[in-house]
Protein backbone atom coordinates (compact mmCIF):
# COMPACT_ATOMS: atom_id res chain seq x y z
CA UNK A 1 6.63 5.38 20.26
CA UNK A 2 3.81 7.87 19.15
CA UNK A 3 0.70 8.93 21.14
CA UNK A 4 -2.80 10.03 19.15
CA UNK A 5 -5.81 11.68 21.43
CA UNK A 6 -9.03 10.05 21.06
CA UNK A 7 -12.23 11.25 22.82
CA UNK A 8 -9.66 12.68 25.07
CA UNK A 9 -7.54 9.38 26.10
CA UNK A 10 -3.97 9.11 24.76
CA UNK A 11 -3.65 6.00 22.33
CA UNK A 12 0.21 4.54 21.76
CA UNK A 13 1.17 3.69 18.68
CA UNK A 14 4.30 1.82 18.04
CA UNK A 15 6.70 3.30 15.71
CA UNK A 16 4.81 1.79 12.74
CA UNK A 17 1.52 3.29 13.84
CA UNK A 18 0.14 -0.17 15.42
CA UNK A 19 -1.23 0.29 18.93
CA UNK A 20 0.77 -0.66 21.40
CA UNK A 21 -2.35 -2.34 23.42
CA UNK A 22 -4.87 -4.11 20.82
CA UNK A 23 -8.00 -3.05 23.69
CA UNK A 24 -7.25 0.38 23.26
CA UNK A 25 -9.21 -0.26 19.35
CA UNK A 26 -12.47 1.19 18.74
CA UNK A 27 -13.83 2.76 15.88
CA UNK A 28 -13.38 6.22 16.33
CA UNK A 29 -8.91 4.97 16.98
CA UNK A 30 -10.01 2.87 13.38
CA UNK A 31 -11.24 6.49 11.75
CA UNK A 32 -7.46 7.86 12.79
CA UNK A 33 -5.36 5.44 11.35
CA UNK A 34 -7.33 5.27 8.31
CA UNK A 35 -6.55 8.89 8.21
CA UNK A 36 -2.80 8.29 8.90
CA UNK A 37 -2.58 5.96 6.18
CA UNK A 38 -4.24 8.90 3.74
CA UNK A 39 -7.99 6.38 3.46
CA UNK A 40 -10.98 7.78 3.53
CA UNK A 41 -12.78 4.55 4.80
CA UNK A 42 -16.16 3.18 2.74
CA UNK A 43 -18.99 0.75 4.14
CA UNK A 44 -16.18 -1.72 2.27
CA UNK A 45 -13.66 -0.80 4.25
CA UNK A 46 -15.74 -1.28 7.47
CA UNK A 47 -17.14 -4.72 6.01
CA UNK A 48 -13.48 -5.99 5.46
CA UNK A 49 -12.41 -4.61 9.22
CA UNK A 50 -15.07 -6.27 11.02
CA UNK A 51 -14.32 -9.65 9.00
CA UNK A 52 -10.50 -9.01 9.87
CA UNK A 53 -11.39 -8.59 13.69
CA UNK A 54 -13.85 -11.71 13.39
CA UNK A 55 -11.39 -14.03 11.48
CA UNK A 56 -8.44 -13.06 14.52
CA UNK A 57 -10.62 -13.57 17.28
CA UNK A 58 -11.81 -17.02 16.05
CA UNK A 59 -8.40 -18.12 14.98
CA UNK A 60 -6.00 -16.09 16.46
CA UNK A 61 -3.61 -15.62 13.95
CA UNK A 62 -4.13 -12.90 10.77
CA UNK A 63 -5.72 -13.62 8.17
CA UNK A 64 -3.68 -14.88 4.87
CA UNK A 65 -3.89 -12.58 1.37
CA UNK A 66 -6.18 -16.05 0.38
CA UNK A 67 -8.41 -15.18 2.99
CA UNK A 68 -8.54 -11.59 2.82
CA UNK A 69 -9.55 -12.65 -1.16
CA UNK A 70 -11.87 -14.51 0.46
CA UNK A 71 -13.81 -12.84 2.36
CA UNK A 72 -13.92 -10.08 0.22
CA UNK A 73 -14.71 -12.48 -2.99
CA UNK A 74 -17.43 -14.31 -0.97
CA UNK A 75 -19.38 -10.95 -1.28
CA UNK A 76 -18.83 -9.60 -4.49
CA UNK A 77 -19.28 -12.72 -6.26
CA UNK A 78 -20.24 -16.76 -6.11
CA UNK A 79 -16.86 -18.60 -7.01
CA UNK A 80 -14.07 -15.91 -5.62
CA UNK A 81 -11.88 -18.64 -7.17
CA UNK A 82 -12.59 -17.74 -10.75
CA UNK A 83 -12.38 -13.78 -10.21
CA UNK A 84 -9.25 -13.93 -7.70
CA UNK A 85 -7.20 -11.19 -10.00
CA UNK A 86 -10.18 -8.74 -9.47
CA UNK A 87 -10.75 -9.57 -6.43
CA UNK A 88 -6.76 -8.94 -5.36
CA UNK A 89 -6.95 -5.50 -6.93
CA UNK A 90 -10.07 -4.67 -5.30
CA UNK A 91 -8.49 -5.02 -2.14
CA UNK A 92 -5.32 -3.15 -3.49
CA UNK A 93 -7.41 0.02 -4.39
CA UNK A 94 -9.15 -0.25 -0.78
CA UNK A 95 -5.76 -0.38 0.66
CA UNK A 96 -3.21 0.72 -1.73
CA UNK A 97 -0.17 -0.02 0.70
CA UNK A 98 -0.59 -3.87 1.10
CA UNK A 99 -3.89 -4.86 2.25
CA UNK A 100 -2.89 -8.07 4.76
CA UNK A 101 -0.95 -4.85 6.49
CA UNK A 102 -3.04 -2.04 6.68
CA UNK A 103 -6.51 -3.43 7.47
CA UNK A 104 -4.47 -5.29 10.37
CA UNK A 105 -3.32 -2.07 11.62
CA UNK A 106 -6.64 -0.04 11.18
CA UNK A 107 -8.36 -2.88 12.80
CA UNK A 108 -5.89 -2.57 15.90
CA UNK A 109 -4.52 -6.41 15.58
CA UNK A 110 -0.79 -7.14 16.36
CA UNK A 111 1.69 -6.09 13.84
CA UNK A 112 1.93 -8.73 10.97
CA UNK A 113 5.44 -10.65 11.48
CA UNK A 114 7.91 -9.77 8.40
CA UNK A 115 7.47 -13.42 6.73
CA UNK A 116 3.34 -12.85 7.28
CA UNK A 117 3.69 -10.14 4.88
CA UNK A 118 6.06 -11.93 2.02
């Protein structure tokens, strides 16, 4: 287990860098795992956070790479269906180590179960 220091409050992080306790998230704890995972984060980034947080508090359960497309696709164009390639590698250069793991762990949800991520 690993400990960060945020407006002066210690933060665990398990030994993957998820927090330990999902209320401890805000955005300045968001800011430092970006920076952990080497991101420098963009409104984008933010957007696609916020719509992470949304979709697990409505349907407790992460949201799918089709959904992540998804909501990314619905805003950058009308039929995400018929751009999903670009769409994919958008969300690869956002989050160049798999994005269905990092935005999870920037956005303090649970850590993604192994077959989540396959």
């Amino acid at each position: 287990m690993r400990v960060i220091v945020i407006n002066a409050k210690a933060i665990e992080l398990d030994e993957e860098g998820y927090l330990v306790k999902p209320a401890d998230w805000n955005e300045d704890v968001a800011m430092e795992l970006a920076k952990q995972e080497n991101l420098k984060m963009t409104e984008t980034h933010w957007g696609l956070i916020a719509a992470v947080r949304d979709y697990y508090l409505e349907n407790h359960a992460h949201p799918s790479g089709n959904a992540l497309v998804h909501l990314l696709g619905k805003h950058l164009i009308d039929k995400p269906q018929e751009k999903r390639k670009a769409v994919n590698e958008r969300l690869y250069e956002l989050f160049p180590r798999g994005p269905e793991k990092q935005l999870a762990k920037i956005a303090g949800l649970p850590k993604l179960l192994p077959s989540h991520t396959e």
